[in-house]
Every structure is written in structure tokens, then in C-alpha cells.
N, C-alpha and C. Protein backbone atom coordinates (compact mmCIF):
# COMPACT_ATOMS: atom_id res chain seq x y z
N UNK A 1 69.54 -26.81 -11.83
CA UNK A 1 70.55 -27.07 -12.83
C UNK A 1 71.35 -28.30 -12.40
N UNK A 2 71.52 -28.91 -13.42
CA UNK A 2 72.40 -30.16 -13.09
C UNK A 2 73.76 -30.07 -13.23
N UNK A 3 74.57 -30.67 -12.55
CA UNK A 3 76.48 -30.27 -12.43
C UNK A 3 76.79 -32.32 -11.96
N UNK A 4 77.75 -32.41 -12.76
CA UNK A 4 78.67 -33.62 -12.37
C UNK A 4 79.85 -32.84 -11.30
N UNK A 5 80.22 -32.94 -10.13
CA UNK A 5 80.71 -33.10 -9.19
C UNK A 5 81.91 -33.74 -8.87
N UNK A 6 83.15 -33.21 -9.65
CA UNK A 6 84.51 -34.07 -9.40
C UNK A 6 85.13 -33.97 -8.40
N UNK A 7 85.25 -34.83 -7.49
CA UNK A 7 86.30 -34.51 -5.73
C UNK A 7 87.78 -35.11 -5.97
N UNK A 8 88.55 -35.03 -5.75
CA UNK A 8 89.69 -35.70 -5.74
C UNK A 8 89.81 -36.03 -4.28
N UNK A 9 89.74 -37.68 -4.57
CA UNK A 9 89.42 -38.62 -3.06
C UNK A 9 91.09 -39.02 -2.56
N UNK A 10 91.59 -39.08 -3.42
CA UNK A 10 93.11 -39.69 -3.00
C UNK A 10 94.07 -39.14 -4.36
N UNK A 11 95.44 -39.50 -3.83
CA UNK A 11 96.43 -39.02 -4.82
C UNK A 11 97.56 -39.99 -4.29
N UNK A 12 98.11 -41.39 -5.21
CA UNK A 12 98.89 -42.18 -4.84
C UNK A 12 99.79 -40.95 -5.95
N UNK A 13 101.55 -41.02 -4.56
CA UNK A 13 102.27 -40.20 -5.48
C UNK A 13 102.12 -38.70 -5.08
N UNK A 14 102.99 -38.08 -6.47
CA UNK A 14 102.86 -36.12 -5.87
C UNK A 14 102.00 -36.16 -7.49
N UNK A 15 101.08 -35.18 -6.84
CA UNK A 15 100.53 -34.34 -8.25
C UNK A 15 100.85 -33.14 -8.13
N UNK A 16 100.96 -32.07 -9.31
CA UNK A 16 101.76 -30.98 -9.44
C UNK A 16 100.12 -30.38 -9.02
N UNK A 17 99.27 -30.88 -9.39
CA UNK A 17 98.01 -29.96 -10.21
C UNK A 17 97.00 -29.70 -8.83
N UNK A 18 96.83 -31.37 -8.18
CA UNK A 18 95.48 -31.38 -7.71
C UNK A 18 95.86 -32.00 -5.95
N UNK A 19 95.45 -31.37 -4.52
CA UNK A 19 95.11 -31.56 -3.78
C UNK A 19 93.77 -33.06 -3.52
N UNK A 20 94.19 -33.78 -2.24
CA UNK A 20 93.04 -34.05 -1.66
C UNK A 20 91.95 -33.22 -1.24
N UNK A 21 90.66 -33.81 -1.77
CA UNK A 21 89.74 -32.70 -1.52
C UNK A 21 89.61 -31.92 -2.46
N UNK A 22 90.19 -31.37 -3.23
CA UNK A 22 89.78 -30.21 -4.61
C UNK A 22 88.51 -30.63 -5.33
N UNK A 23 87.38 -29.55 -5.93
CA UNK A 23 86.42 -29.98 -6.61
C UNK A 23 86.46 -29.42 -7.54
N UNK A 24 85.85 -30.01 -8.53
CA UNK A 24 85.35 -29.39 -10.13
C UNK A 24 84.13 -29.70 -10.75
N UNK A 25 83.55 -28.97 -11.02
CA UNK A 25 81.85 -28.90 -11.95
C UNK A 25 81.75 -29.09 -13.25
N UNK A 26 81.22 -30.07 -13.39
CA UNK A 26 80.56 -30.22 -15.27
C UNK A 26 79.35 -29.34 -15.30
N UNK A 27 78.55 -28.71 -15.34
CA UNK A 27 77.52 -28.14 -15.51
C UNK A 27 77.05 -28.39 -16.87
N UNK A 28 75.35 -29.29 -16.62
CA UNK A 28 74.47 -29.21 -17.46
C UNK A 28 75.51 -30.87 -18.25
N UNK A 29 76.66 -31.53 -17.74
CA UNK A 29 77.28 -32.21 -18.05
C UNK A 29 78.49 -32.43 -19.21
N UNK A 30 78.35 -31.21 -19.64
CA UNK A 30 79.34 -30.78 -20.26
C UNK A 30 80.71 -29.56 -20.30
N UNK A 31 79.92 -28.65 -19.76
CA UNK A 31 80.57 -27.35 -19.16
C UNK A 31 81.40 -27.12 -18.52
N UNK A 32 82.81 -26.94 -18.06
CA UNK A 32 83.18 -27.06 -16.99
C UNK A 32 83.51 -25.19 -16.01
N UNK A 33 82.72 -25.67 -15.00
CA UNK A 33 82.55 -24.17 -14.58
C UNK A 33 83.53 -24.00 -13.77
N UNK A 34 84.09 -22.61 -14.31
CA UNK A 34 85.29 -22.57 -14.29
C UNK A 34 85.56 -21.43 -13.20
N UNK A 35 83.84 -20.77 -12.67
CA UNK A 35 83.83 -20.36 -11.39
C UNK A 35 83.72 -20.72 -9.94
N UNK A 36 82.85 -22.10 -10.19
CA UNK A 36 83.05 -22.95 -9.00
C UNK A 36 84.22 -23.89 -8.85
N UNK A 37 85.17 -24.02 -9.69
CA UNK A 37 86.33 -25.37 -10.11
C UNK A 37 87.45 -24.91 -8.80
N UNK A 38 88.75 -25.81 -8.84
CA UNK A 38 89.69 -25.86 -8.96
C UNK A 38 90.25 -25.43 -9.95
N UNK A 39 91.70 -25.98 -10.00
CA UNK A 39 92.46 -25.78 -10.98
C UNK A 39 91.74 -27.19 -11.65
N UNK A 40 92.47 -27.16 -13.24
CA UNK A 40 91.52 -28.90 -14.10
C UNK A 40 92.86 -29.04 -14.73
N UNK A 41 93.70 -30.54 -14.18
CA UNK A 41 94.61 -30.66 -15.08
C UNK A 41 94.30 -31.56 -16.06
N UNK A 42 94.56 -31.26 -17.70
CA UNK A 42 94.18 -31.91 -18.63
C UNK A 42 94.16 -33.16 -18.93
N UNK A 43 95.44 -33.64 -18.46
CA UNK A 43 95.62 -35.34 -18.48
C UNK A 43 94.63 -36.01 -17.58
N UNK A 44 93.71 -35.33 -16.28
CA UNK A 44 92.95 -35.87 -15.51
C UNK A 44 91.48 -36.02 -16.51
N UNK A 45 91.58 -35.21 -17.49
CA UNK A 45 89.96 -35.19 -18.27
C UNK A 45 90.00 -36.68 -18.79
N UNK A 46 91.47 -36.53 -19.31
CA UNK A 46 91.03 -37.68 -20.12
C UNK A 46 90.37 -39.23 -19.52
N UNK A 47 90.84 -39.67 -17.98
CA UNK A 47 89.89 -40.41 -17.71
C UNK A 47 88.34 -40.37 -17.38
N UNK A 48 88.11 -39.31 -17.57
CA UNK A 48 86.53 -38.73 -17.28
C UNK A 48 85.88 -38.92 -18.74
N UNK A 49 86.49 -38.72 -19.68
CA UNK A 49 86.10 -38.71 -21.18
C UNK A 49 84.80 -39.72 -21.56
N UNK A 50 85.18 -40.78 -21.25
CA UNK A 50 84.32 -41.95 -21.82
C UNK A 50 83.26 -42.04 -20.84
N UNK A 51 83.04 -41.43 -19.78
CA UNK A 51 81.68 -41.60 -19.15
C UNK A 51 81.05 -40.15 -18.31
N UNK A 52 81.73 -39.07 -18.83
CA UNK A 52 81.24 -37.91 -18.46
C UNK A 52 79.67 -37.66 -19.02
N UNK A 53 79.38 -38.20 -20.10
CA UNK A 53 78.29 -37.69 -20.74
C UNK A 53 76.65 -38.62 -20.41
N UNK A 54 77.23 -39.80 -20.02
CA UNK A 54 76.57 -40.94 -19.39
C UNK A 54 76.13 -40.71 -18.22
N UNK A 55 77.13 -40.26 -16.95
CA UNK A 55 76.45 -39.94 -15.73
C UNK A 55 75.71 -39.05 -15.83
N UNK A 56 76.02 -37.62 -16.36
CA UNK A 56 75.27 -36.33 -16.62
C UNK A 56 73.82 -37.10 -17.05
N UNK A 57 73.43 -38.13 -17.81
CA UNK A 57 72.36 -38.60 -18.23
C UNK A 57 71.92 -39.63 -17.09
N UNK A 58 72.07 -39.29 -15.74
CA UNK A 58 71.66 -40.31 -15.15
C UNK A 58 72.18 -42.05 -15.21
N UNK A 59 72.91 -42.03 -16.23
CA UNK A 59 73.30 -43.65 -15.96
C UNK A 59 74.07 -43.89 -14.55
N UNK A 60 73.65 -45.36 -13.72
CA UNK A 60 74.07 -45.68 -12.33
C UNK A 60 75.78 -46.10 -12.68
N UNK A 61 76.55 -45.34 -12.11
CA UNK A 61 78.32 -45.79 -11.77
C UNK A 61 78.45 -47.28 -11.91
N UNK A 62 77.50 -48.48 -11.29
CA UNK A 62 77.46 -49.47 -11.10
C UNK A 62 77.39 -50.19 -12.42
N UNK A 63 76.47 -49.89 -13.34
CA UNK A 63 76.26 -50.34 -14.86
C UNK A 63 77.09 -49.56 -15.81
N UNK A 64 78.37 -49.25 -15.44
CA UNK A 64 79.35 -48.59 -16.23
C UNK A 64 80.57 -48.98 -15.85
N UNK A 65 80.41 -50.22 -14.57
CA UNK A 65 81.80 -50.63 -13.81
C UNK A 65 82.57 -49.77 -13.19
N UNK A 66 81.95 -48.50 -12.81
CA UNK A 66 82.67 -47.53 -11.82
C UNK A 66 82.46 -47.47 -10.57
N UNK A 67 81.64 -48.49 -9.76
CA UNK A 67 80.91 -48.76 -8.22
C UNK A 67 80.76 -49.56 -8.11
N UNK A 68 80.92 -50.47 -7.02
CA UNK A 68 80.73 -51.71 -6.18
C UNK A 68 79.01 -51.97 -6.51
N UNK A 69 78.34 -50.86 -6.21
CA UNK A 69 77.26 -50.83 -5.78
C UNK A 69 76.10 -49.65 -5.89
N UNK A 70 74.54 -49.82 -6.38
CA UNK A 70 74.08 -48.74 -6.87
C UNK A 70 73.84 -47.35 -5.85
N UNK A 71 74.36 -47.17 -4.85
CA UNK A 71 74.30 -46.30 -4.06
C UNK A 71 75.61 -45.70 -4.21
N UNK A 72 76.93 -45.86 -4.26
CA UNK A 72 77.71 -45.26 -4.40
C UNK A 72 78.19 -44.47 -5.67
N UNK A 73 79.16 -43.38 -5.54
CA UNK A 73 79.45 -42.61 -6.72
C UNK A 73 80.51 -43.51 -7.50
N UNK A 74 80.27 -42.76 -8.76
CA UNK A 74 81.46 -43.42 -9.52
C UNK A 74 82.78 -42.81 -9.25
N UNK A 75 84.18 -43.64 -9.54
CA UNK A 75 85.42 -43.93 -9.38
C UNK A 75 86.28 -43.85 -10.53
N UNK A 76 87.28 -43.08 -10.77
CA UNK A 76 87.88 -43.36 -11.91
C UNK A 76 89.34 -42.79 -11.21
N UNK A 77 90.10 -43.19 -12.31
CA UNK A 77 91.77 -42.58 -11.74
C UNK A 77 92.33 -41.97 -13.24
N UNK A 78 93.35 -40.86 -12.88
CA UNK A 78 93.98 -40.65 -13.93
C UNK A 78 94.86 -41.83 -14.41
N UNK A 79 95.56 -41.14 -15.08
CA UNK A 79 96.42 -42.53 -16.23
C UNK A 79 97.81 -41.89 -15.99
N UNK A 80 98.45 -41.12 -15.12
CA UNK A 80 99.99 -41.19 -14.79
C UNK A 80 99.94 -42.38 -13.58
N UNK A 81 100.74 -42.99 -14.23
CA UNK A 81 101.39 -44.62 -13.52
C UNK A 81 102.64 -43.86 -12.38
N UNK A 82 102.61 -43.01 -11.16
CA UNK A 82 103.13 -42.28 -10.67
C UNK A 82 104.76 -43.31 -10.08
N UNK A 83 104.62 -44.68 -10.25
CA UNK A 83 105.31 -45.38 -9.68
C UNK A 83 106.45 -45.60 -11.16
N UNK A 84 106.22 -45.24 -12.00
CA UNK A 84 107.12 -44.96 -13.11
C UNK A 84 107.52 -43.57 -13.60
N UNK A 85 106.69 -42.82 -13.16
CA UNK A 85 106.53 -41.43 -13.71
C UNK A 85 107.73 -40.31 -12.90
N UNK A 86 106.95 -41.16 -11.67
CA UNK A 86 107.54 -40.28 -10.37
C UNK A 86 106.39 -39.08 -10.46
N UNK A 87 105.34 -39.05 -11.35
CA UNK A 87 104.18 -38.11 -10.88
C UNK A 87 103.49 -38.77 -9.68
N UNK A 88 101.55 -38.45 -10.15
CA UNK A 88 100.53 -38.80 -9.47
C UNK A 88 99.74 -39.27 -9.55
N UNK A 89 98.78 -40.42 -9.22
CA UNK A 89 97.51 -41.06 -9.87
C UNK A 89 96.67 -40.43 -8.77
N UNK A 90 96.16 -39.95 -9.79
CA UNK A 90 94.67 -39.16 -9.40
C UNK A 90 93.39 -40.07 -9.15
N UNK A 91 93.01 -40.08 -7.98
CA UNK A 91 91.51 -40.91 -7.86
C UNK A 91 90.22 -40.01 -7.98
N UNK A 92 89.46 -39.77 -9.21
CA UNK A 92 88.28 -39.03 -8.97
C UNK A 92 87.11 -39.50 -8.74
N UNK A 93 86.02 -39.22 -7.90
CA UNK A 93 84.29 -39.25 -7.33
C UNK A 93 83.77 -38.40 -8.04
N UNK A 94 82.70 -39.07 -8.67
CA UNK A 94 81.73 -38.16 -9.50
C UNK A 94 80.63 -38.55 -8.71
N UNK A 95 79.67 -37.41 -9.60
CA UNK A 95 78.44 -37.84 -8.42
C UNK A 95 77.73 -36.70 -9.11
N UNK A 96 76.69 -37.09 -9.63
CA UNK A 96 75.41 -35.82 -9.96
C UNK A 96 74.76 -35.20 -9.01
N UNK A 97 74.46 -33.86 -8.84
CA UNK A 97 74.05 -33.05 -8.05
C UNK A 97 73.41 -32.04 -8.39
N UNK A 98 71.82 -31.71 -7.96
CA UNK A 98 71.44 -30.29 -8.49
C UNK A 98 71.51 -28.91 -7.65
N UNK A 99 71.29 -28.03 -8.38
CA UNK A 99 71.33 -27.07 -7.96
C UNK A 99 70.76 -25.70 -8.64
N UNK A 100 69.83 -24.74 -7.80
CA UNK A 100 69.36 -23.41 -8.80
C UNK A 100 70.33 -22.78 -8.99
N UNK A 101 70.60 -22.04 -10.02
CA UNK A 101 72.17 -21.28 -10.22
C UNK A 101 72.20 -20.04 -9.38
N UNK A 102 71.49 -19.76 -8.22
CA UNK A 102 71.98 -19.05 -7.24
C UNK A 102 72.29 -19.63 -6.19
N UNK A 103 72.10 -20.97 -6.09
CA UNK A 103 72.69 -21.89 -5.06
C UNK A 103 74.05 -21.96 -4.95
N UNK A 104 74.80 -21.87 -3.76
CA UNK A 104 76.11 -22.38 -3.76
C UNK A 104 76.02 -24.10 -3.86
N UNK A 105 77.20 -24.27 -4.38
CA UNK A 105 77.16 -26.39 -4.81
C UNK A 105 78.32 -26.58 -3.38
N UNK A 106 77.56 -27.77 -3.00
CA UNK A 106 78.66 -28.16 -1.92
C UNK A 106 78.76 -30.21 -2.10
């Protein structure tokens, strides 16, 4: 089974929601499994929006302007400007990954 793979790599700022290190699953690229997840704060989807459905299809991070380079995962950040907000900018790593659904995902 296929799962998009969200890590939260950094957090310029306080986020109420999300830890360094926290993960979350798209499953099948749409799904979000809500047994392997974190918590999912909503304002973080929205930078995932426009290319959630693209990686799930195999497109490379690199030909979507989310990677330096075709080996690395894609990069995106939330959209609280934490230096006005006084919130958090969220940095997320995606990254496709399979797995049989009795596999644990790591």
C-alpha cells in the first residue's frame, strides 16, 4: 500500500499543534490515517493541498520546485508568518513510502 509520509523537520517559532519529529500518513494519497498520524493541524493541510495528489502519483519533488535535487524529499512550510503572528511556521518532508497494511510505517 502506498502512504505519503509527513515529518515535521523544523518549526521556526511556537506551534500549538505540531512537535519536531511528529508524523502523518496520506494513505493510497488521499486518506489521512488517522491511526498511524499525529495530531493534523488544518492550516498545515493547506500547504500540502496543491501537490499532495502529484507525489502520491509518483511525480519527483524536484519537477514541482519542492527539492534541490531528484534524490531528495519534497519541502513545503505552512503559511503562519510566526514572526507576525507570534505563532509557527511549520516545515514539512514528504516522501512516498510503501507498505503491506500489516506492516508498521516507519
Amino acid at each position: 500500500m502506498k502512504y505519503l509520509k509527513i515529518v515535521i523537520v523544523e518549526i521556526k517559532g511556537h506551534c500549538p499543534v505540531y512537535r519536531q519529529g511528529d508524523v502523518f500518513y496520506l494513505r493510497e494519497g488521499y486518506i489521512l490515517d488517522t491511526q498511524k498520524s499525529c495530531a493534523v493541524c488544518m492550516h498545515g493541510l493547506v500547504s500540502l493541498l496543491p501537490y499532495y495528489v502529484a507525489l502520491s502519483h509518483g511525480v519527483n519533488p524536484k519537477d514541482l520546485g519542492l527539492s534541490p535535487d531528484k534524490e531528495q524529499p519534497a519541502r513545503v512550510q505552512c503559511l503562519d508568518p510566526c514572526e507576525y503572528t507570534g505563532g509557527g511556521t511549520v516545515i514539512f518532508e514528504i516522501a512516498e513510502v510503501e507498505t503491506d497494511e500489516n506492516d508498521q510505517i516507519g
